[in-house]
PDB file of N, CA and C in Angstrom:
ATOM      1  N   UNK A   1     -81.335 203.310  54.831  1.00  0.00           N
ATOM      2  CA  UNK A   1     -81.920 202.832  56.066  1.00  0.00           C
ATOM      3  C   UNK A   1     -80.818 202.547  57.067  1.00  0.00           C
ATOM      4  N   UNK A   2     -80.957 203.026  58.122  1.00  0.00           N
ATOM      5  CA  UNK A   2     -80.412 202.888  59.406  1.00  0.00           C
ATOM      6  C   UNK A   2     -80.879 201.654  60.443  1.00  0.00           C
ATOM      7  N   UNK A   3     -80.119 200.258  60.945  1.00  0.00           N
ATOM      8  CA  UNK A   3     -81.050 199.789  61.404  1.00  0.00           C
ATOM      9  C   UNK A   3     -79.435 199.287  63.221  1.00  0.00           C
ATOM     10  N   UNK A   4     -79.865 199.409  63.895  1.00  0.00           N
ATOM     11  CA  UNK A   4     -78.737 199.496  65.202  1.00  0.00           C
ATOM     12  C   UNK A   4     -79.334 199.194  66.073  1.00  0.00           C
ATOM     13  N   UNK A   5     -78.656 197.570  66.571  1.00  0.00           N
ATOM     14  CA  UNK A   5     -79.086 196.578  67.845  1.00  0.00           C
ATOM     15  C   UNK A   5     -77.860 196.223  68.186  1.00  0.00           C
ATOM     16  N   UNK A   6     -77.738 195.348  69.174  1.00  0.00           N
ATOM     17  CA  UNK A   6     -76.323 194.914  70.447  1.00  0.00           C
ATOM     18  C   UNK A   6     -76.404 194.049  69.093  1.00  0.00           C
ATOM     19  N   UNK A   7     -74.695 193.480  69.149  1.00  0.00           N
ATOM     20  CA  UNK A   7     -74.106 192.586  68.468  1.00  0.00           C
ATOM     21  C   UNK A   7     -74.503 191.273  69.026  1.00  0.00           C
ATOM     22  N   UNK A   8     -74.761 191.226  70.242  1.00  0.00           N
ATOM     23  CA  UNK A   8     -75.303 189.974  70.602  1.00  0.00           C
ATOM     24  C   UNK A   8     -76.708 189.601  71.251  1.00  0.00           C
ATOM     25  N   UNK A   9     -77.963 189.457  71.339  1.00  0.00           N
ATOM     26  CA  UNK A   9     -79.343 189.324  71.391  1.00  0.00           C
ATOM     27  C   UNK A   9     -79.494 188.331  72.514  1.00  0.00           C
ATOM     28  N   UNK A  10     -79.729 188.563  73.724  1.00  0.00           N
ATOM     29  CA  UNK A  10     -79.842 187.066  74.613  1.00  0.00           C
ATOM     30  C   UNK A  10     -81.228 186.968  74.764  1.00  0.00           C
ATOM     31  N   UNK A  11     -81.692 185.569  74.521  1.00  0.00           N
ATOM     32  CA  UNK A  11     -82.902 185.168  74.272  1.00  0.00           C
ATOM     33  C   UNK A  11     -84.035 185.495  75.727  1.00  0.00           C
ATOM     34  N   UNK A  12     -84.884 185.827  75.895  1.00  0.00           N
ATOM     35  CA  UNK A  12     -85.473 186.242  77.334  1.00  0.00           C
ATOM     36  C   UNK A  12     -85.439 187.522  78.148  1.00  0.00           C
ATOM     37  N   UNK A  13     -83.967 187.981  77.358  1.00  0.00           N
ATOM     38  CA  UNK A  13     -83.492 189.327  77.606  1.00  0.00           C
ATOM     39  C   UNK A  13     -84.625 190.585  76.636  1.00  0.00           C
ATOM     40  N   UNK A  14     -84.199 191.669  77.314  1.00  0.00           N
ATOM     41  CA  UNK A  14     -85.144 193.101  76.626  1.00  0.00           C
ATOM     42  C   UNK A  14     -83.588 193.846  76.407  1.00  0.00           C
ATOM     43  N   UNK A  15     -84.037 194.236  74.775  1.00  0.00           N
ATOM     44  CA  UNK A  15     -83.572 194.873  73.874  1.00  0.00           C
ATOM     45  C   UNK A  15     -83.621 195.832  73.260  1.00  0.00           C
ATOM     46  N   UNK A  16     -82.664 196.917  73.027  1.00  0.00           N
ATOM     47  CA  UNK A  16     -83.726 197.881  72.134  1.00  0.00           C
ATOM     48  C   UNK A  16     -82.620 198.149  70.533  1.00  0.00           C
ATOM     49  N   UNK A  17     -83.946 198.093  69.525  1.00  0.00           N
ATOM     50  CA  UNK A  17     -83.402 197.900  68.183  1.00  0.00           C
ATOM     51  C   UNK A  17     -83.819 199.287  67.931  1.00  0.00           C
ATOM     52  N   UNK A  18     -83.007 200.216  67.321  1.00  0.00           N
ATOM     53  CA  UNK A  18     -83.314 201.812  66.690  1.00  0.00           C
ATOM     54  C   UNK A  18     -83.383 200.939  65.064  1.00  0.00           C
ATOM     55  N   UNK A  19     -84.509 201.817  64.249  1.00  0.00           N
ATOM     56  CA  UNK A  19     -84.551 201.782  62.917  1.00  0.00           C
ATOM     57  C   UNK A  19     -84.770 203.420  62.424  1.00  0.00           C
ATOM     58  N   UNK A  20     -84.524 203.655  61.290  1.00  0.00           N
ATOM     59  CA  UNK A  20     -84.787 204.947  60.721  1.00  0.00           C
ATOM     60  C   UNK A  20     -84.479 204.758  59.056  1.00  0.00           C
ATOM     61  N   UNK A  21     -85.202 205.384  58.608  1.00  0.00           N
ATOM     62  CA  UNK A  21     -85.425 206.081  56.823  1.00  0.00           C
ATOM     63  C   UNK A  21     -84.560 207.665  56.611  1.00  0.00           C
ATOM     64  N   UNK A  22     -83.387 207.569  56.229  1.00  0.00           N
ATOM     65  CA  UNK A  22     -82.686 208.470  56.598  1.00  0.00           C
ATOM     66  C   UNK A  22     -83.203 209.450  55.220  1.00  0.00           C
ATOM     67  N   UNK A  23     -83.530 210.455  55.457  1.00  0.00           N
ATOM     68  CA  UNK A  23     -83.467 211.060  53.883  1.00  0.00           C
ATOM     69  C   UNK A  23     -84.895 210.494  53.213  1.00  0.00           C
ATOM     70  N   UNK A  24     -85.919 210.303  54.314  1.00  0.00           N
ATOM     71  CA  UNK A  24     -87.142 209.899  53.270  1.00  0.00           C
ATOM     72  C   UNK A  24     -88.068 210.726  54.001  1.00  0.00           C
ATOM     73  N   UNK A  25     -88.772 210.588  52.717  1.00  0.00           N
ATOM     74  CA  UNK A  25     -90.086 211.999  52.930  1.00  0.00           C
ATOM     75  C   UNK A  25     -91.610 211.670  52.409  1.00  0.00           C
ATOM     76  N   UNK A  26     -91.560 210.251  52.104  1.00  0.00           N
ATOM     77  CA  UNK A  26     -92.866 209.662  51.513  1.00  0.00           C
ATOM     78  C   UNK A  26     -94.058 209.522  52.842  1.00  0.00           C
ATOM     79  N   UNK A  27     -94.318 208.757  52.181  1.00  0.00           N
ATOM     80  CA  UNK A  27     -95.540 208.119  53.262  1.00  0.00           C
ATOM     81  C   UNK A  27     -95.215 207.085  54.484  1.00  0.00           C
ATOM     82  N   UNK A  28     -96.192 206.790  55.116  1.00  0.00           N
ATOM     83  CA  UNK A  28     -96.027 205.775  56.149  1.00  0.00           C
ATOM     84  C   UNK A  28     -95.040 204.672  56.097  1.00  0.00           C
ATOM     85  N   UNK A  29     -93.867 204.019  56.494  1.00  0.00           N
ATOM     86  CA  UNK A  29     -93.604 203.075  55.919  1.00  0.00           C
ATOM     87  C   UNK A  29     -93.990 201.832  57.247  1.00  0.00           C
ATOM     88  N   UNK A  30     -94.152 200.660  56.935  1.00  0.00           N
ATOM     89  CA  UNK A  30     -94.032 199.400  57.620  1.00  0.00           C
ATOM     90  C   UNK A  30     -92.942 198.470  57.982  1.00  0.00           C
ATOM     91  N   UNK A  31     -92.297 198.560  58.565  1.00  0.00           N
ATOM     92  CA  UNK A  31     -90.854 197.724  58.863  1.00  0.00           C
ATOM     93  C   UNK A  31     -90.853 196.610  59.884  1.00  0.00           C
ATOM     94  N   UNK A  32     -90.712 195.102  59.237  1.00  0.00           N
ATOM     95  CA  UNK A  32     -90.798 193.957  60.448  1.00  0.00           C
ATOM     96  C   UNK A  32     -89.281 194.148  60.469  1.00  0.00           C
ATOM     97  N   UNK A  33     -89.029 193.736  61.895  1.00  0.00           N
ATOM     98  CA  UNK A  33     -88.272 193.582  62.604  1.00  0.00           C
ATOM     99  C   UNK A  33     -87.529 192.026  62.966  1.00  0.00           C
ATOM    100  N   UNK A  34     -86.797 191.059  62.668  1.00  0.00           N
ATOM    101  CA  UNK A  34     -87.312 189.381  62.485  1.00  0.00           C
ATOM    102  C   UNK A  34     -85.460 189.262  62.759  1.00  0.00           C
ATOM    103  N   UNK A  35     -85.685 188.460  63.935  1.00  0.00           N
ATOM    104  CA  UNK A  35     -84.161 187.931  64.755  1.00  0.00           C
ATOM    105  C   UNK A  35     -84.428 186.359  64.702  1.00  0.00           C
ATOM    106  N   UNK A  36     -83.417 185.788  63.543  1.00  0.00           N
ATOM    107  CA  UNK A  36     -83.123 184.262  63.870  1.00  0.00           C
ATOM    108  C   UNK A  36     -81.798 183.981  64.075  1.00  0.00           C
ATOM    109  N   UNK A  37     -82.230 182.534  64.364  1.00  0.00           N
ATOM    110  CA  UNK A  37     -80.725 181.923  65.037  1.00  0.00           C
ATOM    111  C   UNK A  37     -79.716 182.099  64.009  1.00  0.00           C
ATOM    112  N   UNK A  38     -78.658 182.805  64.696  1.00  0.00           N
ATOM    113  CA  UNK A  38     -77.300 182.551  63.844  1.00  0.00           C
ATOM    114  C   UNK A  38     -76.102 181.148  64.177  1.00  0.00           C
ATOM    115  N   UNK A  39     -75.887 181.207  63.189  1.00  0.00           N
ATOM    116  CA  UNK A  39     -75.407 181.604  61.799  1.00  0.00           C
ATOM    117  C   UNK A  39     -76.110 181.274  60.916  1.00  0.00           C
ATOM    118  N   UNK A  40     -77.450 179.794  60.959  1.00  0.00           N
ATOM    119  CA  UNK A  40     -77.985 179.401  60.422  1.00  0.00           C
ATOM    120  C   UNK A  40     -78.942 180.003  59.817  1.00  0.00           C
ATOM    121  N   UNK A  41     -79.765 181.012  60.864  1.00  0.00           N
ATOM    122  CA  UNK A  41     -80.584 182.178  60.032  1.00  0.00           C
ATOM    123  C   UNK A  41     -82.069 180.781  59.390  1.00  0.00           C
ATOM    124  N   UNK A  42     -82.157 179.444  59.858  1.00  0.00           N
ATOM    125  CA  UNK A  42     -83.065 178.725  59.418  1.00  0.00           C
ATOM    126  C   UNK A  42     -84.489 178.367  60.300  1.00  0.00           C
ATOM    127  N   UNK A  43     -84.492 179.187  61.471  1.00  0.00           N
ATOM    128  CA  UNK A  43     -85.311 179.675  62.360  1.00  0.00           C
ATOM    129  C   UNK A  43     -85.629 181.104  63.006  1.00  0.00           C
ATOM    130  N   UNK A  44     -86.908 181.120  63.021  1.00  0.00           N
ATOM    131  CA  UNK A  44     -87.057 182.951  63.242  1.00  0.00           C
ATOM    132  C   UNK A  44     -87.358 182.696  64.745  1.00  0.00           C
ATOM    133  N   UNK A  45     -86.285 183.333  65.811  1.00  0.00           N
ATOM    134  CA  UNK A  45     -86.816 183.526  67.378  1.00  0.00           C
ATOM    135  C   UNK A  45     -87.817 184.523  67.605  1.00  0.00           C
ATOM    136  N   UNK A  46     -88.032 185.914  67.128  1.00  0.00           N
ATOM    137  CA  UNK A  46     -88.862 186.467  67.408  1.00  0.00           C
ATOM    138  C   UNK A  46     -88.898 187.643  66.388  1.00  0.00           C
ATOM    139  N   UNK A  47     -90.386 188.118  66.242  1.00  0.00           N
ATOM    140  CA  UNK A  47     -90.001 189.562  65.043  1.00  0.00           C
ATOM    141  C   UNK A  47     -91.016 190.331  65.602  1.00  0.00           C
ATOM    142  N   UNK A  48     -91.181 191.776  65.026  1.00  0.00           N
ATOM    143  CA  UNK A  48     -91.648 192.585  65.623  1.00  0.00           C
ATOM    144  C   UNK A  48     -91.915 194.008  64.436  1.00  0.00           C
ATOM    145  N   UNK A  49     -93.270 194.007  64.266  1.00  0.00           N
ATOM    146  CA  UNK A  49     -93.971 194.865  63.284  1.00  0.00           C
ATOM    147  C   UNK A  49     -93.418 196.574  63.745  1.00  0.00           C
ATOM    148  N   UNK A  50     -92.806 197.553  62.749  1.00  0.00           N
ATOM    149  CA  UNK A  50     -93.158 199.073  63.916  1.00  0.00           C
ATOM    150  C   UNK A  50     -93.573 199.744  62.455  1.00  0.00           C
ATOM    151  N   UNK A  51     -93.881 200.952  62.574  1.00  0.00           N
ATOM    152  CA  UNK A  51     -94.186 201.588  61.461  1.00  0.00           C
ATOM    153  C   UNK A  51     -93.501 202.728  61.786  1.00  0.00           C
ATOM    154  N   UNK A  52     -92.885 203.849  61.027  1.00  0.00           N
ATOM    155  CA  UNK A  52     -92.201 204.936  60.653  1.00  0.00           C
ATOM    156  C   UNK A  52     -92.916 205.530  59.807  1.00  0.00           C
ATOM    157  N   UNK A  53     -93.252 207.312  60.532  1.00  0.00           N
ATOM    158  CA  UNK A  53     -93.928 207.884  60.590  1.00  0.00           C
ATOM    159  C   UNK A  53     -93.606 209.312  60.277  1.00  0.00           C
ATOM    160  N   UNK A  54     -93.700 210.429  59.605  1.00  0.00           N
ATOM    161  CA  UNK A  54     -93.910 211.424  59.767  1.00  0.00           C
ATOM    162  C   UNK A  54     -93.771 212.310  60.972  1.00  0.00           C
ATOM    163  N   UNK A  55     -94.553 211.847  61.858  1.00  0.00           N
ATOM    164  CA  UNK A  55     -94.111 212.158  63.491  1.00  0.00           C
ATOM    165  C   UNK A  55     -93.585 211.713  64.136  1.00  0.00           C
ATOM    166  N   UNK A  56     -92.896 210.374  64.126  1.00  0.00           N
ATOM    167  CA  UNK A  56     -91.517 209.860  64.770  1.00  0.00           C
ATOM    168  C   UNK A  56     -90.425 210.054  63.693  1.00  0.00           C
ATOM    169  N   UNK A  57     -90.359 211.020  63.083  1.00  0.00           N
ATOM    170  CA  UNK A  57     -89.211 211.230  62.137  1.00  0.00           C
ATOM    171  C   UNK A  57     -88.247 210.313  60.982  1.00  0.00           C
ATOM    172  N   UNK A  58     -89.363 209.381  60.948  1.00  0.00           N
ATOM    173  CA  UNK A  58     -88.999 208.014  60.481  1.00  0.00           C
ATOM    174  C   UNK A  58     -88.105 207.526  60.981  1.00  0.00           C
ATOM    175  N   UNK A  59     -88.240 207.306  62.258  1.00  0.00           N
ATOM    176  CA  UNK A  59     -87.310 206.675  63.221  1.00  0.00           C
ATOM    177  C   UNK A  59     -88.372 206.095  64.319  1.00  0.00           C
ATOM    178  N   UNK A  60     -87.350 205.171  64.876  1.00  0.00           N
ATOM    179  CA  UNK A  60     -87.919 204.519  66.465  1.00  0.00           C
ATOM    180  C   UNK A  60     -87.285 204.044  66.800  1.00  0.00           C
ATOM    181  N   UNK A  61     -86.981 203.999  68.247  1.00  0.00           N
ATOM    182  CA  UNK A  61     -86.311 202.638  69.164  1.00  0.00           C
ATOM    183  C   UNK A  61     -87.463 201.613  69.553  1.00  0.00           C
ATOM    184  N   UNK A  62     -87.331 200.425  69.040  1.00  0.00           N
ATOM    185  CA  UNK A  62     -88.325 199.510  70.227  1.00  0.00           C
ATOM    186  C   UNK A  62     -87.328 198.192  70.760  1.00  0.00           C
ATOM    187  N   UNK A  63     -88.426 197.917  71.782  1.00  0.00           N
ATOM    188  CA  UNK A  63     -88.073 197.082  72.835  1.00  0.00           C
ATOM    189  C   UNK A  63     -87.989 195.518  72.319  1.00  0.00           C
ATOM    190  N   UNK A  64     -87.115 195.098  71.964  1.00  0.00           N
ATOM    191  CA  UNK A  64     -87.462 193.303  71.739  1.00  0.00           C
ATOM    192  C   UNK A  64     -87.082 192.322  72.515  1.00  0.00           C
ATOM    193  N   UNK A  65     -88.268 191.094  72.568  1.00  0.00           N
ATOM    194  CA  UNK A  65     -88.268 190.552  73.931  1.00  0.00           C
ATOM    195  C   UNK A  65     -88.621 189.248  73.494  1.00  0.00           C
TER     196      UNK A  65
END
């Protein structure tokens, strides 16, 4: 799995996170997406459901906000 966002996330700001299944050929997969505070990692700021597909090449960029 391939997963590539900015090193740094500003809260309010729009983002875009690429994910991909490199080398997979199964079925549908479901991938949350889930950004918490660092370093602590003991709060989730925001997450974001996408699914990888057959016809998006098991890939996507989306927008996080």
């Amino acid at each position: 799995f391939v997963l590539s966002a900015p090193n740094l996330l500003r809260v309010g700001s729009s983002e875009n996170v690429f994910v991909e299944a490199r080398d997979y050929s199964g079925g549908d997969l479901n991938v949350m997406i889930s950004v918490k505070r660092f370093p602590k990692k003991d709060r989730e700021i925001l997450s974001k459901s996408v699914t990888l597909t057959a016809d998006n090449y098991f890939q996507i960029l989306t927008d996080m906000k």
